[in-house]
Protein backbone atom coordinates (compact mmCIF):
# COMPACT_ATOMS: atom_id res chain seq x y z
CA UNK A 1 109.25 -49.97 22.55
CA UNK A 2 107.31 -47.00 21.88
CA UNK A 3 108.63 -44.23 20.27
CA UNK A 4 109.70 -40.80 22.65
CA UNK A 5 107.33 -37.57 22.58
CA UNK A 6 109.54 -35.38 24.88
CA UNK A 7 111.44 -33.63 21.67
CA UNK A 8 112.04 -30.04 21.80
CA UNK A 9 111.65 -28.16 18.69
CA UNK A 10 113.20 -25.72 16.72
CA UNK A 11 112.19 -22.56 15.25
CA UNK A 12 113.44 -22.55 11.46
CA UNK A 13 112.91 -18.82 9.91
CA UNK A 14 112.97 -17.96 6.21
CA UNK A 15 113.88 -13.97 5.07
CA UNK A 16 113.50 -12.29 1.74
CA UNK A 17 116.72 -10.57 0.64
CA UNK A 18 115.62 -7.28 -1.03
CA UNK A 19 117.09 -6.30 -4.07
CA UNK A 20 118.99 -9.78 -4.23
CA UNK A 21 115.76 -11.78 -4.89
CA UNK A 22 116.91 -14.43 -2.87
CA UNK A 23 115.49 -16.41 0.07
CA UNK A 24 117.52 -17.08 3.25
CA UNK A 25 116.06 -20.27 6.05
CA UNK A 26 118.11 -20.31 9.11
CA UNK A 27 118.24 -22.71 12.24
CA UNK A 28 120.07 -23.42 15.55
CA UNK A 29 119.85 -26.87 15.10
CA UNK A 30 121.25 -27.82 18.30
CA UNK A 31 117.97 -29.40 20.57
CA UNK A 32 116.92 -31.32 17.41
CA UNK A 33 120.64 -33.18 17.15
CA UNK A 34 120.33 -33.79 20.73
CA UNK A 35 116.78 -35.70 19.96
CA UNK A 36 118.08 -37.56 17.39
CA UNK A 37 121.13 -38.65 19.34
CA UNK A 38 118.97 -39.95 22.51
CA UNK A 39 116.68 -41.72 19.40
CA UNK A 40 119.96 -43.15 19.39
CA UNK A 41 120.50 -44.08 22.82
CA UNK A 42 116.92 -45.54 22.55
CA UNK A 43 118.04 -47.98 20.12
CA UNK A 44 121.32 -49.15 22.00
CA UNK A 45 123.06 -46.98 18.70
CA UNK A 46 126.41 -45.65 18.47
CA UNK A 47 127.58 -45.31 14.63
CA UNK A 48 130.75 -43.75 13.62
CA UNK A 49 131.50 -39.83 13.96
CA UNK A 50 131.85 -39.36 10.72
CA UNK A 51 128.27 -40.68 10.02
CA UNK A 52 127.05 -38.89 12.74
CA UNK A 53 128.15 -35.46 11.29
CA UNK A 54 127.19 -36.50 7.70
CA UNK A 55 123.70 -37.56 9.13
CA UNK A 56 123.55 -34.37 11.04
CA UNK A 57 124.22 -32.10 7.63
CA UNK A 58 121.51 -34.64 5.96
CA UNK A 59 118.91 -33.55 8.80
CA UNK A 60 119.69 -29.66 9.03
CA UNK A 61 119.71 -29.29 4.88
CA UNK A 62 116.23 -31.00 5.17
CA UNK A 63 115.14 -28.99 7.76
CA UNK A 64 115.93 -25.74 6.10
CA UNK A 65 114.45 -27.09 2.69
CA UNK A 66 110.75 -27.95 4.02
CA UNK A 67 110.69 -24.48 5.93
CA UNK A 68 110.76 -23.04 2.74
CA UNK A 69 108.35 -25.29 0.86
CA UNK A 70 104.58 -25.40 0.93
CA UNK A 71 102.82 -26.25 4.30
CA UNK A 72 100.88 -29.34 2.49
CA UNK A 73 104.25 -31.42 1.07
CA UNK A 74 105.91 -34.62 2.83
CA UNK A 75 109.33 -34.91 1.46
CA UNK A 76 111.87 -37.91 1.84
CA UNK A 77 115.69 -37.86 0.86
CA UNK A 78 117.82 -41.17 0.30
CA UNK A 79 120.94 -40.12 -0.06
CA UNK A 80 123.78 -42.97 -1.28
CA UNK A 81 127.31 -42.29 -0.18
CA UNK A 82 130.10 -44.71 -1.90
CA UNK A 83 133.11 -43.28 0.36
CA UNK A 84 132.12 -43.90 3.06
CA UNK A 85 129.80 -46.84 2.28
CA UNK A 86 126.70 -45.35 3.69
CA UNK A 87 122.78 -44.70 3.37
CA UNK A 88 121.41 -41.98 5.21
CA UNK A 89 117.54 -41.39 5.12
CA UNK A 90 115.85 -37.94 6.37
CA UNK A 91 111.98 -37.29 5.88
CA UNK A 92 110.27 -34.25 6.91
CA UNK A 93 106.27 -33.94 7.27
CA UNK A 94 105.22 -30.27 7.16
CA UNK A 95 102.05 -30.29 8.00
CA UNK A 96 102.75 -31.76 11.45
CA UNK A 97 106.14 -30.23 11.82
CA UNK A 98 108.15 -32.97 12.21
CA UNK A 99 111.52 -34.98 11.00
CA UNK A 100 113.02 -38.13 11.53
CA UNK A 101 115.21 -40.48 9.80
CA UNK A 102 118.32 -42.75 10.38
CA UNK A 103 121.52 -44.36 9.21
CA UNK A 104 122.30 -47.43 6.98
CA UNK A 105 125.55 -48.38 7.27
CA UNK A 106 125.86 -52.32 7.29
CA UNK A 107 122.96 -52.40 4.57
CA UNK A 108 124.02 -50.11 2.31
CA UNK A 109 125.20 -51.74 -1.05
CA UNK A 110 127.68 -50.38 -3.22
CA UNK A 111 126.17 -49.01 -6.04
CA UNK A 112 128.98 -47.64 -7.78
CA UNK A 113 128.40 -43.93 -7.54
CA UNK A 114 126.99 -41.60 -5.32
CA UNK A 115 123.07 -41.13 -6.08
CA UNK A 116 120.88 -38.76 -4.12
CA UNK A 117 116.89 -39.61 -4.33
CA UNK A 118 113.89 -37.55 -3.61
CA UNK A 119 110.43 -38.49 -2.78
CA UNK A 120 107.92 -35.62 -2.69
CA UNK A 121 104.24 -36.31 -2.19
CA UNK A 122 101.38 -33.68 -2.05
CA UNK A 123 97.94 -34.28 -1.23
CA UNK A 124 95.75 -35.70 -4.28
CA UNK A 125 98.84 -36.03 -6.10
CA UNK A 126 100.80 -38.64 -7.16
CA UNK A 127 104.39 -39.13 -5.28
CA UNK A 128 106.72 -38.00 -7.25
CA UNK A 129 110.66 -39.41 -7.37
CA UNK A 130 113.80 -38.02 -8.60
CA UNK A 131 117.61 -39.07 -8.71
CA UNK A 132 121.06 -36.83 -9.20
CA UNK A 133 124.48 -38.34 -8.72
CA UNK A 134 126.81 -36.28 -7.08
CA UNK A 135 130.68 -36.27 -6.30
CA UNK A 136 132.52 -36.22 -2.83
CA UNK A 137 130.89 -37.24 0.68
CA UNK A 138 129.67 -33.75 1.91
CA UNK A 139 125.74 -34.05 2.76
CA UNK A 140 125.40 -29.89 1.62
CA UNK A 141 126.77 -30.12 -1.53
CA UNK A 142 124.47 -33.06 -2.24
CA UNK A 143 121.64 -31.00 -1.67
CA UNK A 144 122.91 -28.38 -3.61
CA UNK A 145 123.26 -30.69 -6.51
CA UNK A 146 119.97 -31.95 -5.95
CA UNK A 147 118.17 -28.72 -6.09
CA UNK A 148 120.46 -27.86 -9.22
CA UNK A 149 119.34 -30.74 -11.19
CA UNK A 150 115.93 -31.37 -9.65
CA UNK A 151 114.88 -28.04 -8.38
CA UNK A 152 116.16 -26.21 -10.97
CA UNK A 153 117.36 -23.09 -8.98
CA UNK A 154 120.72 -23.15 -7.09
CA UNK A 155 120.62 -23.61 -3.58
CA UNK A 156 123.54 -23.03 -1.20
CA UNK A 157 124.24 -23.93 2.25
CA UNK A 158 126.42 -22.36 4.76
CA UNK A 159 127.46 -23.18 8.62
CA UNK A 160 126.83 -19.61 10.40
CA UNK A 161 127.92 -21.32 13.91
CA UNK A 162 128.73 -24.74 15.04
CA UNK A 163 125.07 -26.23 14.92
CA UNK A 164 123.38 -23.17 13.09
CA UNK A 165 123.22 -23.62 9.29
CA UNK A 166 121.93 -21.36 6.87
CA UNK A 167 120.52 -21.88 3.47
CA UNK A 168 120.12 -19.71 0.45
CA UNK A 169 117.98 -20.47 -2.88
CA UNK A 170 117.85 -18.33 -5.84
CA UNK A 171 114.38 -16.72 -6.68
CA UNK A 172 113.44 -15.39 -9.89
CA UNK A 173 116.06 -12.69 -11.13
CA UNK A 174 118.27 -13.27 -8.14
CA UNK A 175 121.83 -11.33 -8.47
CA UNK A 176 123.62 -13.89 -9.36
CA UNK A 177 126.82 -12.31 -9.09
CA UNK A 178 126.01 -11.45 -5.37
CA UNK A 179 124.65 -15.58 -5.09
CA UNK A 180 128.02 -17.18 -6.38
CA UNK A 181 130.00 -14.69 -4.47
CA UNK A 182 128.35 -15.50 -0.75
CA UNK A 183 130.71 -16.95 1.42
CA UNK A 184 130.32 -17.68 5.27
CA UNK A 185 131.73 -14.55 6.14
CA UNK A 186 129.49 -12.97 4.24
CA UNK A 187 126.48 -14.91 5.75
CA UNK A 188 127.52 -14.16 8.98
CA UNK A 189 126.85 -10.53 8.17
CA UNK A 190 124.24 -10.61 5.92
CA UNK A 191 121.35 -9.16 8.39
CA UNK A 192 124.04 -6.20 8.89
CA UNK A 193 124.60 -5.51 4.87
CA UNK A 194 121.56 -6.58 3.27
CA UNK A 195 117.36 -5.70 3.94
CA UNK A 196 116.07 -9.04 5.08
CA UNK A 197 112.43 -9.66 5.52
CA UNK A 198 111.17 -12.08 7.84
CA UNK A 199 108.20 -14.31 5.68
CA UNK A 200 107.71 -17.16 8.38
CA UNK A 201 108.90 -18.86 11.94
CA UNK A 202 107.84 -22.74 11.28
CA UNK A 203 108.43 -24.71 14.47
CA UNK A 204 109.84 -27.95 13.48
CA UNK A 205 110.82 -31.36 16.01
CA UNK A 206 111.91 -34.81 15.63
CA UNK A 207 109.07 -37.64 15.81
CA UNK A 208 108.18 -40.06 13.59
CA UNK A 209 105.07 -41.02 14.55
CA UNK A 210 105.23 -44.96 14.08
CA UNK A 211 103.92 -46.75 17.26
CA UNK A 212 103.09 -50.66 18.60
CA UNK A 213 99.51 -49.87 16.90
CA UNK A 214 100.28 -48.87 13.54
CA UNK A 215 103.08 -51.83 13.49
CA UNK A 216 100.03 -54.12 13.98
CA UNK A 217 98.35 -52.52 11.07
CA UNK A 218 101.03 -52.72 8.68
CA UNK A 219 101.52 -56.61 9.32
CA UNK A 220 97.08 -57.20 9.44
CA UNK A 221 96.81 -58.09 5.81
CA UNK A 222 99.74 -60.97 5.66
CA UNK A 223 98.11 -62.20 9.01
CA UNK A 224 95.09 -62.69 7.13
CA UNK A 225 96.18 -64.19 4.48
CA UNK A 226 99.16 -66.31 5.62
CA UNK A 227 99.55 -66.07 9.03
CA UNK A 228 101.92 -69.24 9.22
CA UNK A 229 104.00 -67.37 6.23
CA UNK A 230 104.62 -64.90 8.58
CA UNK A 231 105.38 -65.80 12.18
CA UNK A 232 106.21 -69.75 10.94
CA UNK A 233 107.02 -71.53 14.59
CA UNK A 234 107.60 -68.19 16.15
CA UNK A 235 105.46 -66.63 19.30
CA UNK A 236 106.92 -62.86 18.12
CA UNK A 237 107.81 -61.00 15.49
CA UNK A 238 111.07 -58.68 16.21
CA UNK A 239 110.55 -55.34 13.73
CA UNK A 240 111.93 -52.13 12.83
CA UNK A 241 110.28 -49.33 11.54
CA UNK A 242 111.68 -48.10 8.17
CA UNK A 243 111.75 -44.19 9.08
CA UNK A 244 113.61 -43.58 12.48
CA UNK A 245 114.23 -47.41 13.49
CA UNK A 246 112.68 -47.74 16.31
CA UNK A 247 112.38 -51.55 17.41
CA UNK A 248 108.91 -53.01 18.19
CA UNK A 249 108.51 -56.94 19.16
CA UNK A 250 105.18 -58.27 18.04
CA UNK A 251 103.53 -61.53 19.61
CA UNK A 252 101.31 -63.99 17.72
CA UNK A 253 98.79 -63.24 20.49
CA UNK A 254 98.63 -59.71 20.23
CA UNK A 255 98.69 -59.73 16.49
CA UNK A 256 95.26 -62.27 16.27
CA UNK A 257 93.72 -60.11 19.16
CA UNK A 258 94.40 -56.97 16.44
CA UNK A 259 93.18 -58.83 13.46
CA UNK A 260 89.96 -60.61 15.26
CA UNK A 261 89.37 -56.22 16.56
CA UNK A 262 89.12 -54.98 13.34
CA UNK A 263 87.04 -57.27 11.59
């Protein structure tokens, strides 16, 4: 099965609060849930509600964090729920615009806390990892934990409509009062009470980018080396990929025409 290139993107726009020293990245999020639900559909998928909207939280906080990071970064989150037992895994490439991810449910382990990971990797840099634990099973207030002990700024993130989230980060000498004090009522009206300026429109859409080719790749070397090791007294190879899930099947044929091709 080859992955699906018919996603419609969003726009995700990032403001500068004068005075407040604060930056603001919005989003209608809306078309991009819709992608990742026929991803879904795809891959005969139907988890739980409550992962669904947990999931959803993971993808939009993601979202609204690479619009306002550097055009160059690829960022990954792991985030470990204990209640409800649950993985969920966003990653976010900003260079090509694009998101994907999925949910873990029957893998996930229990690990006996909740732990939020972070994978960050800039070109000619080495990736760089780090780990928070956090209480409660709210995606957001992971996040916010995350970029409290990671980032080392606060971050906050707010629903301004039913699939239109909103997230605000402290800059250098940010009112803090005004920060702490921001509720969703406020947010709602923060265009009408404070001076926002518009810094960037990044165009963001769900794709992952794996395909039937790079599949092949990824198995070449073990083929090489032990190709009874890996397909034993099988004619195919059933496979997942690691980022969105989508499910490729792999024949012994196709896998020694791949390896003889790129001798």
């Amino acid at each position: 099965m080859e992955a699906d290139d018919s996603a419609s993107p969003i726009s995700v726009r990032t403001y500068f609060v004068r005075g407040r020293n604060a930056l603001v990245a919005r989003a209608e999020f809306g078309d991009l849930f819709m992608d990742y639900y026929l991803h879904q559909g795809q891959l005969g998928l139907q988890h739980a509600p409550q992962h669904d909207e947990m999931f959803k939280e993971a993808l939009a906080a993601l979202c609204l964090h690479c619009a306002s990071r550097p055009w160059h970064e690829v960022c990954a989150w792991t985030i470990h729920f204990q209640q409800p037992l649950l993985n969920l895994f966003v990653t976010g490439n900003n260079s090509l615009g694009t998101v994907t991810g999925q949910i873990f449910s029957d893998e996930a382990k229990d690990a006996g806390r909740n732990i939020f990971f972070s994978d960050l990797v800039k070109p000619g840099e080495a990736p760089r990892r780090s780990s928070v634990e956090f209480e409660g099973s709210d995606a957001f207030r992971a996040v916010e934990r995350f970029y409290e002990n990671s980032e080392q700024r606060p971050a906050r993130y707010f629903a301004y409509g039913e699939e239109d989230f909103v997230m605000v980060t402290a800059q250098p000498q940010c009112d803090m009062e005004w920060f702490d004090g921001l509720t969703e009522a406020v947010i709602r009206d923060v265009d009408k009470n404070e001076t926002l300026s518009l810094l960037e429109t990044r165009v963001l859409k769900w794709e992952c980018g794996c395909t039937q080719e790079r599949m092949l790749g990824t198995l070449a070397t073990a083929m090489r080396s032990d190709p009874e090791g890996l397909f034993g007294d099988e004619a195919l190879l059933r496979m997942r990929c690691p980022r969105c899930g989508m499910k490729y099947v792999i024949t012994r044929e196709a896998m020694e025409a791949w390896v003889a091709g790129s001798k």
